[in-house]
Each structure stands twice: as C-alpha cells, then as structure tokens.
Protein backbone atom coordinates (compact mmCIF):
# COMPACT_ATOMS: atom_id res chain seq x y z
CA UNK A 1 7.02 -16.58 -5.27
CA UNK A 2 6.25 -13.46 -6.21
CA UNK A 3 8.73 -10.27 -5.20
CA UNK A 4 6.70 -6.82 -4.11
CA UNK A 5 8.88 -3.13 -5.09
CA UNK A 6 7.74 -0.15 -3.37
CA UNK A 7 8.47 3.42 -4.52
CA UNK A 8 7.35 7.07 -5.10
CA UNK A 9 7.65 7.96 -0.88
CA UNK A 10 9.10 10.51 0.14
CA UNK A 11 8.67 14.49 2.17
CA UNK A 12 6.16 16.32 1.13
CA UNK A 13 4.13 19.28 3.22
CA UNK A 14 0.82 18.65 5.37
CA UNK A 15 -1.83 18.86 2.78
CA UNK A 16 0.35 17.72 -0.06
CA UNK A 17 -0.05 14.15 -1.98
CA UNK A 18 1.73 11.34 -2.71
CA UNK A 19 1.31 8.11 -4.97
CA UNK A 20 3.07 5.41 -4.20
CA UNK A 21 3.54 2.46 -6.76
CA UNK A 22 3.88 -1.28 -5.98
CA UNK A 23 5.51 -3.64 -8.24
CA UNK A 24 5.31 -7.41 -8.81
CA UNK A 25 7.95 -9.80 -9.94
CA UNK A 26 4.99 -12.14 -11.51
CA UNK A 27 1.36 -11.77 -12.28
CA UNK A 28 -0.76 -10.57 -9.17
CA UNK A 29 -3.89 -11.59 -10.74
CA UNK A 30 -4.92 -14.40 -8.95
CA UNK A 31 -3.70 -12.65 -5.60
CA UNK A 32 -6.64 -12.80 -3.41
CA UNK A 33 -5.75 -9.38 -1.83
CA UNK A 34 -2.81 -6.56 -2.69
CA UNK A 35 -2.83 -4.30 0.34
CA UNK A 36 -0.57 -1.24 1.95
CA UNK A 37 0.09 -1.28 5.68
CA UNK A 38 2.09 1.31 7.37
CA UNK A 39 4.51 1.33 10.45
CA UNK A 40 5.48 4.73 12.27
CA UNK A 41 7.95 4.66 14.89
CA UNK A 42 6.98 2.74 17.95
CA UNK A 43 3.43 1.82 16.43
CA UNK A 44 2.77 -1.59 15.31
CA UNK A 45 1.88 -2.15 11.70
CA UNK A 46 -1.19 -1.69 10.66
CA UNK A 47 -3.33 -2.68 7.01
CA UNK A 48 -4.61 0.72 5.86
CA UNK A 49 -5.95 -0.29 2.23
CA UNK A 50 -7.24 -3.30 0.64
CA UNK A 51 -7.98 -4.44 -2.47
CA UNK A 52 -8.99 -7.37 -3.57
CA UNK A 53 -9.20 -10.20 -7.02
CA UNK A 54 -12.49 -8.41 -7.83
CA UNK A 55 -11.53 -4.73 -7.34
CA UNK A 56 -13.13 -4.18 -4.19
CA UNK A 57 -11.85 -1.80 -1.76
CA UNK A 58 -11.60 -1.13 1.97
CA UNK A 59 -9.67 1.54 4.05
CA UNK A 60 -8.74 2.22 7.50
CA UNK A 61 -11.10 5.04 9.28
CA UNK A 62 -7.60 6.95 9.30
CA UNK A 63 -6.83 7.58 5.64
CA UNK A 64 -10.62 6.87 4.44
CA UNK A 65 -11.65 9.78 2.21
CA UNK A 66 -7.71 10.85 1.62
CA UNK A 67 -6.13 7.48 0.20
CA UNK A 68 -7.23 5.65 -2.77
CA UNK A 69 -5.43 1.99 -3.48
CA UNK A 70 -5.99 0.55 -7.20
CA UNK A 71 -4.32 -2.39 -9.28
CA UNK A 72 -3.95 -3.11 -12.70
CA UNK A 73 -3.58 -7.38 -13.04
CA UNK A 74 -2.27 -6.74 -16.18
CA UNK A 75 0.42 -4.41 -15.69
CA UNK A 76 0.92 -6.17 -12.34
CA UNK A 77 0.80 -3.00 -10.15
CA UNK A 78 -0.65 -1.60 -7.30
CA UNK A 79 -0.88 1.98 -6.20
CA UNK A 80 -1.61 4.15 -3.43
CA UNK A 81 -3.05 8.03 -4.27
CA UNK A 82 -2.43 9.53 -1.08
CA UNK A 83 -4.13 13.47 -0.82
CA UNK A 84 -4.70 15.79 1.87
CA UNK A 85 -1.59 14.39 3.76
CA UNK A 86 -0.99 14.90 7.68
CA UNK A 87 2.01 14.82 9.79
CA UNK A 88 0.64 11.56 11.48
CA UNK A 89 0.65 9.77 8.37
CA UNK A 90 4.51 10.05 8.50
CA UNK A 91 5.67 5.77 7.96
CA UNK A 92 7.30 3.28 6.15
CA UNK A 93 4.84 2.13 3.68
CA UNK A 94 4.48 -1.74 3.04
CA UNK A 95 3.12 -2.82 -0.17
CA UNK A 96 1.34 -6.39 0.79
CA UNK A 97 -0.20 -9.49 -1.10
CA UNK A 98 -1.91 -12.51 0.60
CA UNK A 99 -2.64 -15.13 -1.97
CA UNK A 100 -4.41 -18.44 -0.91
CA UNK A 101 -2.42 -21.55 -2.49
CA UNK A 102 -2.91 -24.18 -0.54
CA UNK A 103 -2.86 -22.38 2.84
CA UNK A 104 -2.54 -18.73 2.77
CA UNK A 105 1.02 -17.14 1.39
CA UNK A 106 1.71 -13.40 2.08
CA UNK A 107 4.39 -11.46 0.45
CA UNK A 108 5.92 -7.82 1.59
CA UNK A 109 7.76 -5.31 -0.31
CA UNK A 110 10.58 -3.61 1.39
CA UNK A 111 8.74 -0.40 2.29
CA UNK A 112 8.88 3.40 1.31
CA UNK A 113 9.53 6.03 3.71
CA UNK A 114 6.82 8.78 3.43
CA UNK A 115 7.52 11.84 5.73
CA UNK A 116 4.82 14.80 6.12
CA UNK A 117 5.76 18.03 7.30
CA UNK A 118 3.61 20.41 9.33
C-alpha cells in the first residue's frame, strides 16, 4: 500500500504559478499511472493530468498549455508546474496513482487547497 502526500498549494494571483509536489510512502515505479485531479466546490472531481510508467503525458483541455505533471521513479515523486493561473482553477488538488496488481488498486493523497485570486 502505498501512502500519496500533497503539498506546495496555496493563494496566489490570476496569472501567477504554482508547483505542487506529490509524495510516495514506497516506490511508484511500477505504478501504471500517477495523476492530479481537482475538485472545486460543487463540481465533481475531475483527472486533469496523467502520467504514466513510460513518461507519457495527457492533460485536460482546461489546464493544457498551463500545467505540466512529471515524476521521478527514483525519488518517488510527482509534480504539478502550474503557470498562467485563473480564478477557475481555484480546488483541492488530489495527487492520484492507479496501479494494476491483480485488479486495478488506486491510491489518493489528501489534497492541497490551491486558491487564485482575480
């Protein structure tokens, strides 16, 4: 079982940047996918960066062009380089892993709050 720590969130102005880090109790390198998803008030959740065991990435139209996720397997982190920032991207950010063991595991962090001013 592997435990997921957000952190870096916090207030920052429209147009400023962010970077949130994601850290793992154990080795994420055979973790089929380390993600962020986000959660505003009264939104549902939703996955708005990917990457996955061979360093592939994918993004949500929303934050494509302004976020960039990485991970280092050896260092057993995952980030989030957040630029341009807008008052809609205002959440909790969830750092998220979905490993396939015998049928597929996920595993959540606890979430950071990021809030963007106008």
């Amino acid at each position: 079982q592997v435990q997921l720590v957000e952190s870096g969130g916090g207030s920052v102005q429209a147009g400023g940047s962010l970077r949130l880090s994601c850290a793992a109790s154990g080795s994420i390198a055979s973790i089929n996918a380390m993600g962020w998803f986000r959660e505003a008030p009264g939104k549902e959740r939703e996955l708005i960066a990917q990457i996955n065991i061979g360093g592939s990435t994918s993004y949500a139209d929303s934050v494509k062009g302004r976020f960039t996720i990485s991970r280092d397997n050896a260092k057993n982190m995952v980030w989030l380089q957040m630029d341009s920032l807008k008052p809609e991207d205002s959440a909790v950010y969830y750092c998220n892993g979905r490993q396939l063991l015998l049928q597929w595991v996920e595993y959540w962090g606890q979430g950071t709050q990021v809030t963007v001013s106008s």
